[in-house]
Protein backbone atom coordinates (compact mmCIF):
# COMPACT_ATOMS: atom_id res chain seq x y z
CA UNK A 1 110.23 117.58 90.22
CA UNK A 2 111.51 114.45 88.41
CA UNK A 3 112.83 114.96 84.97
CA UNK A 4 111.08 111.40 83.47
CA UNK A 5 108.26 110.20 84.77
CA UNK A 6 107.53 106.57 83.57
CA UNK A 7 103.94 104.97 84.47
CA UNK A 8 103.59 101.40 83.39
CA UNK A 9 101.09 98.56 83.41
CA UNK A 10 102.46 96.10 86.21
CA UNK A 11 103.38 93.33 84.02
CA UNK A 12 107.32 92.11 84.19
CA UNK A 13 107.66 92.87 80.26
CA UNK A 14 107.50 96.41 80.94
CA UNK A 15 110.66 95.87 83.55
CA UNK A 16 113.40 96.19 80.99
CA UNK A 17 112.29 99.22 79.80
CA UNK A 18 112.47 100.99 83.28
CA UNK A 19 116.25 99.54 83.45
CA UNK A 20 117.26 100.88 79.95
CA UNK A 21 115.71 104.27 80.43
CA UNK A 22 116.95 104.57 83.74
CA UNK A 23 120.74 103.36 82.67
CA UNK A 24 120.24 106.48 79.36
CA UNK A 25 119.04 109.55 82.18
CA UNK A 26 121.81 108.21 84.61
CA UNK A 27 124.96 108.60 81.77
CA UNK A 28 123.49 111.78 80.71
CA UNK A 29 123.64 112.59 84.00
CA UNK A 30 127.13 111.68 84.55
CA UNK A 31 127.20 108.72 86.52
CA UNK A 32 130.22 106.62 86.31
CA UNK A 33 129.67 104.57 83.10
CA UNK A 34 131.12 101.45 86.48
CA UNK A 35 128.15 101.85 87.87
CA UNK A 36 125.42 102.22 85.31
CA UNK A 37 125.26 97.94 85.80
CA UNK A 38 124.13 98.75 89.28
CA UNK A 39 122.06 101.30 88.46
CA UNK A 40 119.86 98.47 85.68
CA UNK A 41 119.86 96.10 88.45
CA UNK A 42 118.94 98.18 91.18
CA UNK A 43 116.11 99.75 89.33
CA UNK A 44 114.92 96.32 87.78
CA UNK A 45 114.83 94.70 91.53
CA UNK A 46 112.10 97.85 92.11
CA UNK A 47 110.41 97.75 89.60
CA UNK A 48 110.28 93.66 89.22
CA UNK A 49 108.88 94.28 93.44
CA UNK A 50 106.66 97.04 92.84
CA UNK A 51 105.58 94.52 89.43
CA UNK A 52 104.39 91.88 91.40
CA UNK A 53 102.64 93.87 94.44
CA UNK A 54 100.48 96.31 91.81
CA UNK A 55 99.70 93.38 89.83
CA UNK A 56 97.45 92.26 92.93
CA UNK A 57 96.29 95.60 93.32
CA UNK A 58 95.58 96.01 89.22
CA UNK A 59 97.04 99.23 89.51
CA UNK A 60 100.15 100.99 87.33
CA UNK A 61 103.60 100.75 88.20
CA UNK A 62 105.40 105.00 88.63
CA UNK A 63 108.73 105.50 88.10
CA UNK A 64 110.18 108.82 88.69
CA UNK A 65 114.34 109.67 87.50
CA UNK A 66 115.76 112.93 87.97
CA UNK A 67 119.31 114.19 87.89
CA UNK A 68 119.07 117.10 90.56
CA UNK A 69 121.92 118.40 93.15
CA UNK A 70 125.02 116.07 91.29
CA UNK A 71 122.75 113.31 91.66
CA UNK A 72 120.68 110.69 89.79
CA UNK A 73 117.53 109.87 91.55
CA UNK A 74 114.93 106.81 90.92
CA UNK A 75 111.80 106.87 92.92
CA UNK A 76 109.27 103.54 92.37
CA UNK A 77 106.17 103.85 93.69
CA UNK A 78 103.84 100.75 94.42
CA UNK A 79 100.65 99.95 96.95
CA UNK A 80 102.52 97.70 99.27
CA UNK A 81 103.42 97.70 102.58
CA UNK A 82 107.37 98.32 103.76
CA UNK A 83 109.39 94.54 103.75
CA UNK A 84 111.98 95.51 106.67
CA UNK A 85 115.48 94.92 105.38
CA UNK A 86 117.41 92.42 106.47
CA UNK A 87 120.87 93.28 108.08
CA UNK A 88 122.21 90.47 107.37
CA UNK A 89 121.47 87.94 104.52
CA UNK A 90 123.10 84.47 104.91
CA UNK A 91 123.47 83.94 101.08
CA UNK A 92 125.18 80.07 102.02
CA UNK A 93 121.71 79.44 104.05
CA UNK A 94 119.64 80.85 101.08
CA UNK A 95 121.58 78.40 98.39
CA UNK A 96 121.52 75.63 100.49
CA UNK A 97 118.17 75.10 101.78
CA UNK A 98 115.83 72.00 101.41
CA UNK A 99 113.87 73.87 98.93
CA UNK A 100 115.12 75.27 96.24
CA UNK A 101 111.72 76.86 95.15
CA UNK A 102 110.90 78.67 98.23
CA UNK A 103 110.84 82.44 98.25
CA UNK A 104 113.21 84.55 99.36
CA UNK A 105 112.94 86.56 102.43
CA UNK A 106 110.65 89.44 102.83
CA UNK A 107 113.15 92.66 101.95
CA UNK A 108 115.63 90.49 100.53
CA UNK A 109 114.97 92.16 97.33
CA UNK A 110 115.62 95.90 99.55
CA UNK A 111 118.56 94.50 100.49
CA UNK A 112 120.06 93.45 97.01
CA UNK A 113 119.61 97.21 95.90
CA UNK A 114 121.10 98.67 99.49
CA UNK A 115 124.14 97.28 98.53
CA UNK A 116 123.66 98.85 94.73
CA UNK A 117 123.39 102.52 95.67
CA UNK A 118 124.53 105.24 97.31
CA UNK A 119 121.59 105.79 99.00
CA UNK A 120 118.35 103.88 99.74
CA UNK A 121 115.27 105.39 100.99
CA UNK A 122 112.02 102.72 101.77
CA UNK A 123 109.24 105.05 102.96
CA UNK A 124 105.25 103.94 103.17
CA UNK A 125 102.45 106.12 103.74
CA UNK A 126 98.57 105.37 102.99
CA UNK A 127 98.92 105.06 99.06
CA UNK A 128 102.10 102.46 99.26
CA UNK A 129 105.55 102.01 99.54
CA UNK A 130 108.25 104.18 97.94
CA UNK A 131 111.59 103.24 96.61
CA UNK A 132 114.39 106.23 96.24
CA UNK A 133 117.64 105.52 94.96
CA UNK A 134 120.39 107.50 94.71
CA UNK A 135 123.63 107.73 92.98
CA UNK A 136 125.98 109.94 92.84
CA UNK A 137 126.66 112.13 89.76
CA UNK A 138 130.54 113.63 87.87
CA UNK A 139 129.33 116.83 87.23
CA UNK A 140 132.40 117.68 85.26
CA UNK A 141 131.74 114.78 82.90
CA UNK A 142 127.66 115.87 82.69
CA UNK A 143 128.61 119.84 82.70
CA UNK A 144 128.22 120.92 78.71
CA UNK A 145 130.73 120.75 76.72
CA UNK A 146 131.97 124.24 74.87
């Protein structure tokens, strides 16, 4: 059961927002304050993807945060199919190519946040594509204070 659930029209405006509310649940929930970067830019690169997939589709963008288990979870949900993820991404190839406006690989985006979170989880089923993220959670620093 997710603790926020965000839905948003898929316009890249509404991006930030996701980030900032996803950066407030995750230092309530006692992620590192080191990380919380990763955790805006790993949720942004979701969202931005999920943005410009439902955008063709004309449907909303979900976002779903909890804090369960000593964890903070993000879950984006959109109606496209799963990019594969790279293993490797030659980043020198990338910067120097002929074309400086050409799109990045399919998954490259996947592969920016892999290497944000603890864990990644891409899955697809008939509705879309799903997005979990994972980070792990100081449950001293969240635990009330007396």
């Amino acid at each position: 059961m997710p603790t926020v659930e965000l839905r948003f029209a898929a316009l890249p405006a509404h991006v930030r927002t996701a980030r900032l509310l996803a950066a407030s649940l995750a230092r309530r929930t006692g992620v590192d304050e080191s990380v919380i970067d990763e955790v805006k830019l790993a949720v942004g690169e979701a969202c931005a993807r999920a943005v410009g997939i439902n955008q063709r589709a004309g449907e909303e963008v979900l976002v779903e945060l909890s804090d369960d288990d000593a964890t903070f979870a993000v879950a984006v949900h959109d109606r496209g199919r799963v990019a594969p993820v790279p293993d490797v991404v030659d980043v020198v190839e990338l910067a120097s190519g002929d074309d400086p406006t050409a799109p990045l690989p399919a998954g490259f985006g996947l592969a920016v946040i892999a290497g944000l979170v603890d864990d990644l989880d891409v899955s697809a089923d008939a509705d879309g594509t799903v997005v979990r993220m994972t980070w792990s959670a100081d449950l001293e620093r969240s635990a009330p204070r007396p």
